[in-house]
Protein backbone atom coordinates (compact mmCIF):
# COMPACT_ATOMS: atom_id res chain seq x y z
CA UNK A 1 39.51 18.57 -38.68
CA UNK A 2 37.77 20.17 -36.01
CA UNK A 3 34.70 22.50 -37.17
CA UNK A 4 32.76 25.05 -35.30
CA UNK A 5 29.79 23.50 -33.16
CA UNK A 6 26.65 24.43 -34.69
CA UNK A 7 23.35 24.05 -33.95
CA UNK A 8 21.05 22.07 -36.39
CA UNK A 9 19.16 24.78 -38.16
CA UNK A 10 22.06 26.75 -38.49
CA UNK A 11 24.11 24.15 -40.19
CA UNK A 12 20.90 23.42 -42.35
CA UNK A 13 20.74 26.65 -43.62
CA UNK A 14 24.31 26.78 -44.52
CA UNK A 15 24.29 23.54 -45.69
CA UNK A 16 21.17 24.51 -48.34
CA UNK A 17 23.11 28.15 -48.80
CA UNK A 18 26.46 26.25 -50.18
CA UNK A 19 24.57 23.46 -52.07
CA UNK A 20 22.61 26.63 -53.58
CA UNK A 21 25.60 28.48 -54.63
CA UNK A 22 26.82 26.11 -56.91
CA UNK A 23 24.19 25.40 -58.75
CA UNK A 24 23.96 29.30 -59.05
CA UNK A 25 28.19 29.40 -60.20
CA UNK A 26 26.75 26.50 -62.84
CA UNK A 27 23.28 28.29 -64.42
CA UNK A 28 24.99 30.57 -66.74
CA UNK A 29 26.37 27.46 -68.33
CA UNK A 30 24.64 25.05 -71.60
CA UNK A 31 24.66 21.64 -70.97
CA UNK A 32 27.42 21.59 -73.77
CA UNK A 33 29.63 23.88 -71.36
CA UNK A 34 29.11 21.59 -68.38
CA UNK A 35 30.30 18.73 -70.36
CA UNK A 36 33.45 19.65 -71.48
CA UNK A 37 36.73 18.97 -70.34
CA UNK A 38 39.86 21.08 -71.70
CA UNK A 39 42.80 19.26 -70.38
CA UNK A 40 43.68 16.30 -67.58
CA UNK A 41 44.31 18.67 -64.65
CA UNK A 42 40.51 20.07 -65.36
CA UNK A 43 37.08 18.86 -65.05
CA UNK A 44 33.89 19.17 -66.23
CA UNK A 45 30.93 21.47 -63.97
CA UNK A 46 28.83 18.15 -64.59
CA UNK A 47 31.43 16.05 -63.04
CA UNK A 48 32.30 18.75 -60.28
CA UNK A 49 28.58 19.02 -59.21
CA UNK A 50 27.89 15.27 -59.07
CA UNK A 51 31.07 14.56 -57.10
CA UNK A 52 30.76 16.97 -54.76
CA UNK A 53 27.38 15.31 -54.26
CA UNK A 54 28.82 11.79 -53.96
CA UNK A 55 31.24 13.06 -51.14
CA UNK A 56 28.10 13.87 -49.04
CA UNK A 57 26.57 10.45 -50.17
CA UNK A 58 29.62 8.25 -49.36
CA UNK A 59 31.03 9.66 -45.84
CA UNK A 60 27.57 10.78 -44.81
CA UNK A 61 24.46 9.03 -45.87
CA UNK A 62 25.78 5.82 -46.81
CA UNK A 63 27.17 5.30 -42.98
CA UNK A 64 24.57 7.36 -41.06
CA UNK A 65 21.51 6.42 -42.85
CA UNK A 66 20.09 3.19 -42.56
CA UNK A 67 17.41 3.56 -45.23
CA UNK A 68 19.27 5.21 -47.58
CA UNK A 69 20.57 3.88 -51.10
CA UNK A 70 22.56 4.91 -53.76
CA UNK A 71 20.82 7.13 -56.38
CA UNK A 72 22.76 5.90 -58.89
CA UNK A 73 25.04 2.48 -58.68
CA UNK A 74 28.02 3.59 -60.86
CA UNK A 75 28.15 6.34 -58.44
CA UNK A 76 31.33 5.73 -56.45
CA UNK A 77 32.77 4.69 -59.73
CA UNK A 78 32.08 7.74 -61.43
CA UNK A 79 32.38 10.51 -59.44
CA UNK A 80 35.05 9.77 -57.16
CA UNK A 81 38.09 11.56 -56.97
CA UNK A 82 40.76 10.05 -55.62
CA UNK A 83 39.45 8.12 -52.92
CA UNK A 84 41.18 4.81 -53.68
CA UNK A 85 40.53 2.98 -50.55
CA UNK A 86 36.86 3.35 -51.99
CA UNK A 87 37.61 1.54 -55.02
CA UNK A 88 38.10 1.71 -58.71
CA UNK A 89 37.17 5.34 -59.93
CA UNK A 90 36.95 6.55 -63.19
CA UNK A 91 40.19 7.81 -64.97
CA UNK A 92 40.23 11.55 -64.12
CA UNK A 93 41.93 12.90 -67.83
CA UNK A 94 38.37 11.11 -69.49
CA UNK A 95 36.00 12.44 -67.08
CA UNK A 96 34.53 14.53 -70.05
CA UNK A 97 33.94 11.59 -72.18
CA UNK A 98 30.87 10.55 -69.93
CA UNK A 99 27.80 12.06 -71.22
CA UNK A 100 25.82 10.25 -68.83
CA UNK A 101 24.11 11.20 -66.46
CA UNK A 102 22.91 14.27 -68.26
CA UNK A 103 22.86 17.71 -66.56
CA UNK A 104 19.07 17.21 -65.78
CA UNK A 105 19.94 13.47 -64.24
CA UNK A 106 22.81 15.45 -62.19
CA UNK A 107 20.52 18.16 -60.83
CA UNK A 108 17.94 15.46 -59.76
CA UNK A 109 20.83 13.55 -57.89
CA UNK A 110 21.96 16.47 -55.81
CA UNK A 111 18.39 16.96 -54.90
CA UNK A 112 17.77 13.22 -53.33
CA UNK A 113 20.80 13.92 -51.77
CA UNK A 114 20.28 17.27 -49.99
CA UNK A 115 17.05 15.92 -48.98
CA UNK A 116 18.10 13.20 -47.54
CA UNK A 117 20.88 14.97 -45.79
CA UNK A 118 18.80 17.74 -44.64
CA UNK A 119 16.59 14.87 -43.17
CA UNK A 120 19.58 13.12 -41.19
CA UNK A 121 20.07 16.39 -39.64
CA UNK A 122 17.37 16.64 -38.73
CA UNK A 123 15.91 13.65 -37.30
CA UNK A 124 19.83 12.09 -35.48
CA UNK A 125 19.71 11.86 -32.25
CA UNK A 126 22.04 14.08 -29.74
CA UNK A 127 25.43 11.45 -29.68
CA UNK A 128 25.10 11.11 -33.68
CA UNK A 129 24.73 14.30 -34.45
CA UNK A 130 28.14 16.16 -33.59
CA UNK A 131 29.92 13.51 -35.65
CA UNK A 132 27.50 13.75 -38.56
CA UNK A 133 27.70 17.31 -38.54
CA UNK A 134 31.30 18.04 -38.50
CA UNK A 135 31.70 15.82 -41.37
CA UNK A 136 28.89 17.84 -43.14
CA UNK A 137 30.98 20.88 -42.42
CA UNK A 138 33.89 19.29 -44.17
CA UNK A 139 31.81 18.38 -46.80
CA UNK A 140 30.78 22.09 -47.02
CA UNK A 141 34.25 23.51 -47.47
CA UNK A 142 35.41 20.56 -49.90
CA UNK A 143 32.36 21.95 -51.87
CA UNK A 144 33.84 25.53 -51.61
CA UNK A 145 36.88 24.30 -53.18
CA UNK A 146 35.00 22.89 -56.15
CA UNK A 147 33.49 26.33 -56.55
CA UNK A 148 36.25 27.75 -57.07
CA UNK A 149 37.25 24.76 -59.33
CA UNK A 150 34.18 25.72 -61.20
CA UNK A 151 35.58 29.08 -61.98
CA UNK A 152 38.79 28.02 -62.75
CA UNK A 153 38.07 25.31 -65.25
CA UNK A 154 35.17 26.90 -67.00
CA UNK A 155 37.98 30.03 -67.40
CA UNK A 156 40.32 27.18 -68.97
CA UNK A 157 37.65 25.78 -71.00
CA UNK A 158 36.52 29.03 -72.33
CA UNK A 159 39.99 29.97 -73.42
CA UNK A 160 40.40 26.93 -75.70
CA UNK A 161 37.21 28.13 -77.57
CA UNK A 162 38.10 30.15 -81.05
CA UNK A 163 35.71 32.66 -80.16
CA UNK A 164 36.73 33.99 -76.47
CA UNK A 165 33.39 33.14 -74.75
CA UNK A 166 32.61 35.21 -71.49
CA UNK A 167 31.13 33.57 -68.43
CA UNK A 168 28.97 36.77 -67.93
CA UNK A 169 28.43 39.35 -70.34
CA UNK A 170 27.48 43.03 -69.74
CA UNK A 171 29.89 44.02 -67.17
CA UNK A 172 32.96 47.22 -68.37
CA UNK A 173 36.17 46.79 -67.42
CA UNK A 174 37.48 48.31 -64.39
CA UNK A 175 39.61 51.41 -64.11
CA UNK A 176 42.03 52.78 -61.89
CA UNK A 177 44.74 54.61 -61.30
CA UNK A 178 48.63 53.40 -61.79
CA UNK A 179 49.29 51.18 -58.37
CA UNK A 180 51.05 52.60 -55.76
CA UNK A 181 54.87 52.56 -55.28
CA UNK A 182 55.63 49.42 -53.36
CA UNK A 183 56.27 49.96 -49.87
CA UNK A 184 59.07 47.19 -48.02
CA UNK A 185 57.59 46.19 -44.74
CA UNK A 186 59.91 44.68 -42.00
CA UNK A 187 59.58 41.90 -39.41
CA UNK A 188 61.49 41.05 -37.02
CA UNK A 189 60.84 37.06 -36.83
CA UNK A 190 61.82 35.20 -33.90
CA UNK A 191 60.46 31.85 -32.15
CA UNK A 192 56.32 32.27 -33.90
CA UNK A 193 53.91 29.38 -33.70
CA UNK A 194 52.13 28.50 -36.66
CA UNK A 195 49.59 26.08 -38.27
CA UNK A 196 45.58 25.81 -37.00
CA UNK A 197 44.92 25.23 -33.01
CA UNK A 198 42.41 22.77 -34.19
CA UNK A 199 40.93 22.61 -31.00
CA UNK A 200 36.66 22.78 -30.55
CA UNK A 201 35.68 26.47 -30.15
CA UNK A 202 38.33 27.32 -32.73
CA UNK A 203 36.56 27.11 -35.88
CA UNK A 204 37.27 24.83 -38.79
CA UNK A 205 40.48 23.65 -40.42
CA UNK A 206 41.77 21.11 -43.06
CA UNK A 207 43.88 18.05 -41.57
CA UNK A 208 46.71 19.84 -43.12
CA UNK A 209 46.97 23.13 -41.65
CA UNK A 210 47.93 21.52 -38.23
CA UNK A 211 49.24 20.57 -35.49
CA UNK A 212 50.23 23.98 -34.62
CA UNK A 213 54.01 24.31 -33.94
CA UNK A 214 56.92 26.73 -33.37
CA UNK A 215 59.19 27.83 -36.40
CA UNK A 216 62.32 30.14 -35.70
CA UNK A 217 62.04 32.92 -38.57
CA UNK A 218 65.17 34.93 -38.88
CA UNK A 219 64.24 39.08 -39.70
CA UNK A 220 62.64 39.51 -42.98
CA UNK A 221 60.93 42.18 -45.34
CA UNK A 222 57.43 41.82 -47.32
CA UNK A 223 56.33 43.84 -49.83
CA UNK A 224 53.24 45.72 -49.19
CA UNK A 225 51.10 44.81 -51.91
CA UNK A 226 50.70 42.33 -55.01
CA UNK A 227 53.16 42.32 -58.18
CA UNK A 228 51.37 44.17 -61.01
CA UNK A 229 50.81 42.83 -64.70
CA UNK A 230 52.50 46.18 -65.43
CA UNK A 231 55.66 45.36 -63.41
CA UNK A 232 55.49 41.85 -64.89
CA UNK A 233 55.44 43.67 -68.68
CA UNK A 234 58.71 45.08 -67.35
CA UNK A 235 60.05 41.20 -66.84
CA UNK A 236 58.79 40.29 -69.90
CA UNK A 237 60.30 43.37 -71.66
CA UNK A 238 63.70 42.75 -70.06
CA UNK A 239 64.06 38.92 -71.46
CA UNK A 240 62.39 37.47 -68.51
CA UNK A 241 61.98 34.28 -70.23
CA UNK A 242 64.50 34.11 -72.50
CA UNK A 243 66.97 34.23 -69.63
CA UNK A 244 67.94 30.92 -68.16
CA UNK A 245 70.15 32.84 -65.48
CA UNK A 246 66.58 33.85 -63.73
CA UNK A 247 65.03 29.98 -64.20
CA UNK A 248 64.90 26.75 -61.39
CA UNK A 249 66.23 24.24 -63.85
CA UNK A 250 62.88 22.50 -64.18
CA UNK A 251 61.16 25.84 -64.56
CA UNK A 252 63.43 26.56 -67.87
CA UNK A 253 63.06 23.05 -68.98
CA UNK A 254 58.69 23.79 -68.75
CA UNK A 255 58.70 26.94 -70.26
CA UNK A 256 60.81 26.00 -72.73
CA UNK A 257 58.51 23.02 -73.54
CA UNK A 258 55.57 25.10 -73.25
CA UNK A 259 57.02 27.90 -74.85
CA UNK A 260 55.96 30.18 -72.10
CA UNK A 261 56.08 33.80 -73.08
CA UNK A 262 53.72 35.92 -70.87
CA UNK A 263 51.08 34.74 -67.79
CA UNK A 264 48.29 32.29 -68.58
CA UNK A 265 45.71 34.01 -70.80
CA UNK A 266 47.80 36.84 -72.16
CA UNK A 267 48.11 37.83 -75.80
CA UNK A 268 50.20 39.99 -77.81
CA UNK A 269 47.68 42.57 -79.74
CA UNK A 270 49.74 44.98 -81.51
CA UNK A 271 51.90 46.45 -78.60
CA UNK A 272 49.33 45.50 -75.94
CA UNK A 273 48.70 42.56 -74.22
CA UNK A 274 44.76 41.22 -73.39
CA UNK A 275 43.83 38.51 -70.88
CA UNK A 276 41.18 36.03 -70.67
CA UNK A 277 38.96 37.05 -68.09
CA UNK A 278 35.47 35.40 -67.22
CA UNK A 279 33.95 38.67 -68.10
CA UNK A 280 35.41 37.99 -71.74
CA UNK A 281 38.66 39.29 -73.25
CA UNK A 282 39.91 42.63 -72.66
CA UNK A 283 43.19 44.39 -72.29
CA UNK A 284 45.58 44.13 -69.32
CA UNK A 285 45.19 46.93 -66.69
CA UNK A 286 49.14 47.37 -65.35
CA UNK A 287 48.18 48.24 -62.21
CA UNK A 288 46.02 44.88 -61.78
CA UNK A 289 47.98 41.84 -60.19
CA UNK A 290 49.33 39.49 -62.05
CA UNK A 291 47.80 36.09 -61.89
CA UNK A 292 47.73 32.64 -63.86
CA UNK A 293 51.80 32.67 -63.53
CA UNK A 294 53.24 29.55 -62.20
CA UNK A 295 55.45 29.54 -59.38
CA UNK A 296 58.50 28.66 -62.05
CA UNK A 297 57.62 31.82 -63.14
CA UNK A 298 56.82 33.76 -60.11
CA UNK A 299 60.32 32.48 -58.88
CA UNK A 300 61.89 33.68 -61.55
CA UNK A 301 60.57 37.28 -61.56
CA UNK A 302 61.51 37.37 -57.96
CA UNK A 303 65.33 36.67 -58.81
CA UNK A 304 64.72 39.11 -61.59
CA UNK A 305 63.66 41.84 -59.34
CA UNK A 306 66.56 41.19 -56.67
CA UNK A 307 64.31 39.65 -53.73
CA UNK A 308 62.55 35.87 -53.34
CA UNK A 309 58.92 34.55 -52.88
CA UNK A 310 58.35 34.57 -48.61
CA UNK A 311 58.10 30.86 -47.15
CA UNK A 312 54.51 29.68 -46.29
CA UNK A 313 55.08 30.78 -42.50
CA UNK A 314 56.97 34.36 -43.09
CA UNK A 315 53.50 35.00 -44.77
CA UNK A 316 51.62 33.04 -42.18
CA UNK A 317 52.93 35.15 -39.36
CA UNK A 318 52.72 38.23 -41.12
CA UNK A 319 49.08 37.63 -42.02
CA UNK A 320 47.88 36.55 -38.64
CA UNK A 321 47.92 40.31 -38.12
CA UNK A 322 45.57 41.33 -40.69
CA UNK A 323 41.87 41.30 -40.97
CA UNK A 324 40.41 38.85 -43.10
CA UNK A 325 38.83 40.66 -45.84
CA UNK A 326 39.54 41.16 -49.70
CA UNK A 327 38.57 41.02 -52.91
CA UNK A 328 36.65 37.34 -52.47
CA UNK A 329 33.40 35.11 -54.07
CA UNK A 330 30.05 36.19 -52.20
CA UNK A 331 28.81 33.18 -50.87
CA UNK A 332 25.38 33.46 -52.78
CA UNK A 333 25.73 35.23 -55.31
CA UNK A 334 28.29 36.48 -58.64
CA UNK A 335 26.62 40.14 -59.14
CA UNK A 336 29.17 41.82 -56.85
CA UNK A 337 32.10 39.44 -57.61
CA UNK A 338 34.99 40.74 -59.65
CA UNK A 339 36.07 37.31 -60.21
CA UNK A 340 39.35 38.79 -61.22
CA UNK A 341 42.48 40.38 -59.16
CA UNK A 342 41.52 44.14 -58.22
CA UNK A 343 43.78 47.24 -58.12
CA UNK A 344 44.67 48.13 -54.88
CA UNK A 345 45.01 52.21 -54.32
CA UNK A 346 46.85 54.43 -52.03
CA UNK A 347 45.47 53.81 -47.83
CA UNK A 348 46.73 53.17 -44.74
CA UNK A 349 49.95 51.94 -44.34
CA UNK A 350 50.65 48.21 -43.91
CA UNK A 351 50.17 44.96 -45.54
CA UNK A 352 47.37 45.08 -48.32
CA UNK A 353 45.27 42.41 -50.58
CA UNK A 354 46.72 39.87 -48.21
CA UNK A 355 43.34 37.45 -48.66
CA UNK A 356 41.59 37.60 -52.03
CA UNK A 357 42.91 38.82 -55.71
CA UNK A 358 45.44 35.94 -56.15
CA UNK A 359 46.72 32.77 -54.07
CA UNK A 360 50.63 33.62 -53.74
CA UNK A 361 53.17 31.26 -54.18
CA UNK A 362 55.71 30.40 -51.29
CA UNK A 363 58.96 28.56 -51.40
CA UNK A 364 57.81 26.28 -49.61
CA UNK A 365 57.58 22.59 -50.32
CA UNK A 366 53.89 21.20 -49.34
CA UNK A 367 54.66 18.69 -46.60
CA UNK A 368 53.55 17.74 -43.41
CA UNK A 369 54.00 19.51 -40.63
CA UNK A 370 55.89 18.06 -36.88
CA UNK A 371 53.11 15.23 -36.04
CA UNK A 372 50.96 15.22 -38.50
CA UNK A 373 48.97 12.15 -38.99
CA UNK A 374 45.92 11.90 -41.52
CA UNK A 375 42.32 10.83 -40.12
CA UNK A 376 41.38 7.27 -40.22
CA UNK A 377 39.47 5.62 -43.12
CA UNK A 378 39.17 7.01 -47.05
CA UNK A 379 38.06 10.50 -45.80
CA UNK A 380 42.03 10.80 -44.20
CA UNK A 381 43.19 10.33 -48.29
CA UNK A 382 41.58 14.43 -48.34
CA UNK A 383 45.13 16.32 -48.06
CA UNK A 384 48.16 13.73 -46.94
CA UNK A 385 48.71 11.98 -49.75
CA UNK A 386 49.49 14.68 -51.60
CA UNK A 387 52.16 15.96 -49.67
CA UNK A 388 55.09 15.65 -52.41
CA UNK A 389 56.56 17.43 -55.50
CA UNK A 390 53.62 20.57 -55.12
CA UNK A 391 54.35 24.21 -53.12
CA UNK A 392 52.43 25.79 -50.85
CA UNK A 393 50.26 29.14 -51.67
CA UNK A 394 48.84 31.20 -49.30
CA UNK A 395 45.90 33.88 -48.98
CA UNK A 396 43.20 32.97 -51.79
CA UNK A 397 41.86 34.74 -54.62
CA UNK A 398 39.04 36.70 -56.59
CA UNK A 399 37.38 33.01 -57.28
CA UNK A 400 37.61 31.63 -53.22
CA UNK A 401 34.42 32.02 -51.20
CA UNK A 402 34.01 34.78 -48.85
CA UNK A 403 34.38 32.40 -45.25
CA UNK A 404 36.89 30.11 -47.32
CA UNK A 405 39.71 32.17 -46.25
CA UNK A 406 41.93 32.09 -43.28
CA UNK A 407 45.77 32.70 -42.23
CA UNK A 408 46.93 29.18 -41.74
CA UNK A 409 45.15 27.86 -45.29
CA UNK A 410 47.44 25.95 -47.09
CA UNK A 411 46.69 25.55 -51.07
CA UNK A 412 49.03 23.57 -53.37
CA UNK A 413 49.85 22.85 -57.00
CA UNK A 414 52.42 21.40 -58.82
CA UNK A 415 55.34 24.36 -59.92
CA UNK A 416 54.35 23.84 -62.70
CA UNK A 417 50.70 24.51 -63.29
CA UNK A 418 48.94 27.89 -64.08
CA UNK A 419 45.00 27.41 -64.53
CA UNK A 420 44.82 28.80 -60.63
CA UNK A 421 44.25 32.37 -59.66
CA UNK A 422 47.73 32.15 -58.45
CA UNK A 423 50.18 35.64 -58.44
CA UNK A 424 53.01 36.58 -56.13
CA UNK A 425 54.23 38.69 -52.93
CA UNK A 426 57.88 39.60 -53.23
CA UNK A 427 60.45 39.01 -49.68
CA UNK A 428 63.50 39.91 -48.89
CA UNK A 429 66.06 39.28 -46.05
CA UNK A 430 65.61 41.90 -43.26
């Protein structure tokens, strides 16, 4: 995990910036809110705040900092993940059980913490300092995936609540105009390398986006733009999931069990559908992506619709030519965010909402690639260990931080799971 050299006020300031931001994603929210735990595969804000705290603590302070202690004992107990070459941690399905520490108690730990960061920073000497800082930088984008976490579970939470709460009130719901025909855009593959140079100068990458390699991709064709909620109406009005002919096995078996019957969120009103959106509910726009589908289902509508979901590196090499930019989370602030999929209009030709809206499911199996070999010590438990039974997703969402982005991120869930801003690119053969 290589990051980009920066020099110590710089990495200050972004560290404060980040730190900041979350505690900004978490004010809207009561201590009741931040508490709260809807199901196993979600946490609590309290829990995500404090953890993401502890990571700093434990692969920072605690080996950098001579004169540093634990703010709280129970710490690496508590709020680790799933370190286990830490220790015992908490069980993860009861983390909202634990009313203690208290918000307040939370808010105070995460400022010892950044001071005593911020201090390290600033007082190691030249040889200590590249190390500290680049795994500072990790720490930074391991907090960027909590914000996003943040997002996602509170969504979750919200939608087990009787009453529909909204993360922020006082915002209308967008309009648009129907999306625009889907446009089939070819490439001709070949011998492509893929994965993150992670080489110094090169920016920052997680362990598991390299080493870089070659892949042979035979021709292939990408659709343009996202799959609408009003093209997924059209699955769902053709038997989409009453057909097993359309379902991977253990995708029929799930939504069978689960009795799935439209995306995450959705319900029937009348002869409309609404969605859950952190803005509160409202009805579904067709010519917004679809998002909270799981990749059971966004395999299915692709063998509905007569094409397949691209694999991680047909997307990989097709994005590699496109600017970074979308619909993403402003690092500092939520007044500009959509924090749901956008419309895309008619414009240039060429790929579109390629980072931002929705992560989009591959069909590709998350594992390693040709030499990988995870870092030594607890911190190389980050992304290796989880390299079996999830699939790869590509591109981020409305919910990722602005900077969070880049062509070789990998994502993964289970096939299974929905609670992610996940949604789907159709691909065909060329």
């Amino acid at each position: 995990m290589i990051a980009v050299p920066l020099d110590r006020g710089s990495l200050i300031a972004r560290y404060c910036e980040t730190r900041a931001f979350t505690e900004t994603l978490a004010a809207p929210l009561s201590a009741e809110d931040q508490c709260a735990q809807s199901m196993p595969d979600a946490s609590p804000v309290k829990w995500h705040r404090a953890h993401t705290t502890w990571f700093f603590e434990e692969f920072v302070l605690l080996p950098n900092a001579d004169k540093y202690r634990r703010v709280h004992a129970d710490s690496a107990y508590l709020f680790n993940s799933y370190y286990d070459a830490i220790g015992r941690r908490h069980p993860r399905a009861e983390r909202g059980l634990q009313t203690r520490p208290s918000c307040g108690e939370v808010a105070a730990y995460r400022a010892q913490v950044d001071g005593a960061l911020v201090d390290l920073l600033r007082d190691a000497d030249a040889d200590a300092y590249r190390s500290i800082a680049e795994l500072v930088v990790l720490g930074l984008n391991h907090e960027q995936q909590h914000q996003e976490l943040v997002l996602m579970d509170v969504k979750h939470l919200f939608s087990r609540n009787e009453f529909d709460p909204a993360y922020r009130r006082g915002r209308a719901a967008p309009t648009g105009s129907a999306a625009p025909a889907v446009d089939w855009l070819e490439f001709e593959g070949g011998l492509v390398n893929v994965g993150h140079a992670q080489l110094a100068g090169c920016g920052f990458s997680f362990d598991n986006e390299g080493p870089r390699h070659a892949v042979l991709l035979s021709p292939f064709r990408l659709a343009d733009r996202l799959v609408t909620s009003g093209e997924w109406r059209a699955f769902i009005a053709d038997g989409g999931y009453q057909r097993p002919d359309l379902w991977l096995s253990d995708g029929w078996y799930a939504a069978q069990q689960a009795q799935w019957h439209a995306p995450l969120y959705w319900e029937l009103d009348g002869d409309c559908y609404t969605t859950l959106t952190l803005d509160g509910r409202r009805r579904v726009r067709d010519s917004e992506p679809v998002v909270h589908v799981s990749h059971f289902e966004a395999d299915a509508y692709a063998r509905w619709a007569g094409a397949r979901l691209p694999t991680e590196f047909e997307w990989e090499s097709a994005a590699a030519r496109v600017a970074i930019e979308g619909n993403l989370l402003p690092p500092t602030s939520t007044d500009a965010a959509t924090l749901h999929p956008a419309a895309t209009g008619e414009g240039a030709p060429g790929l579109r909402q390629m980072f931002g809206d929705v992560w989009e499911w591959t069909s590709s199996a998350y594992l390693p690639y040709p030499r990988f070999a995870p870092a030594e010590g607890a911190v190389g438990e980050y992304n290796g260990k989880f390299m079996s039974g999830q699939m790869v997703l590509r591109g981020g969402s409305a919910v990722t931080p602005t900077g969070h982005v880049r062509s070789t991120y990998r994502n993964f869930f289970y096939p299974h799971q929905r609670w992610a801003f996940s949604g789907l690119r159709l691909a065909a053969d060329a």
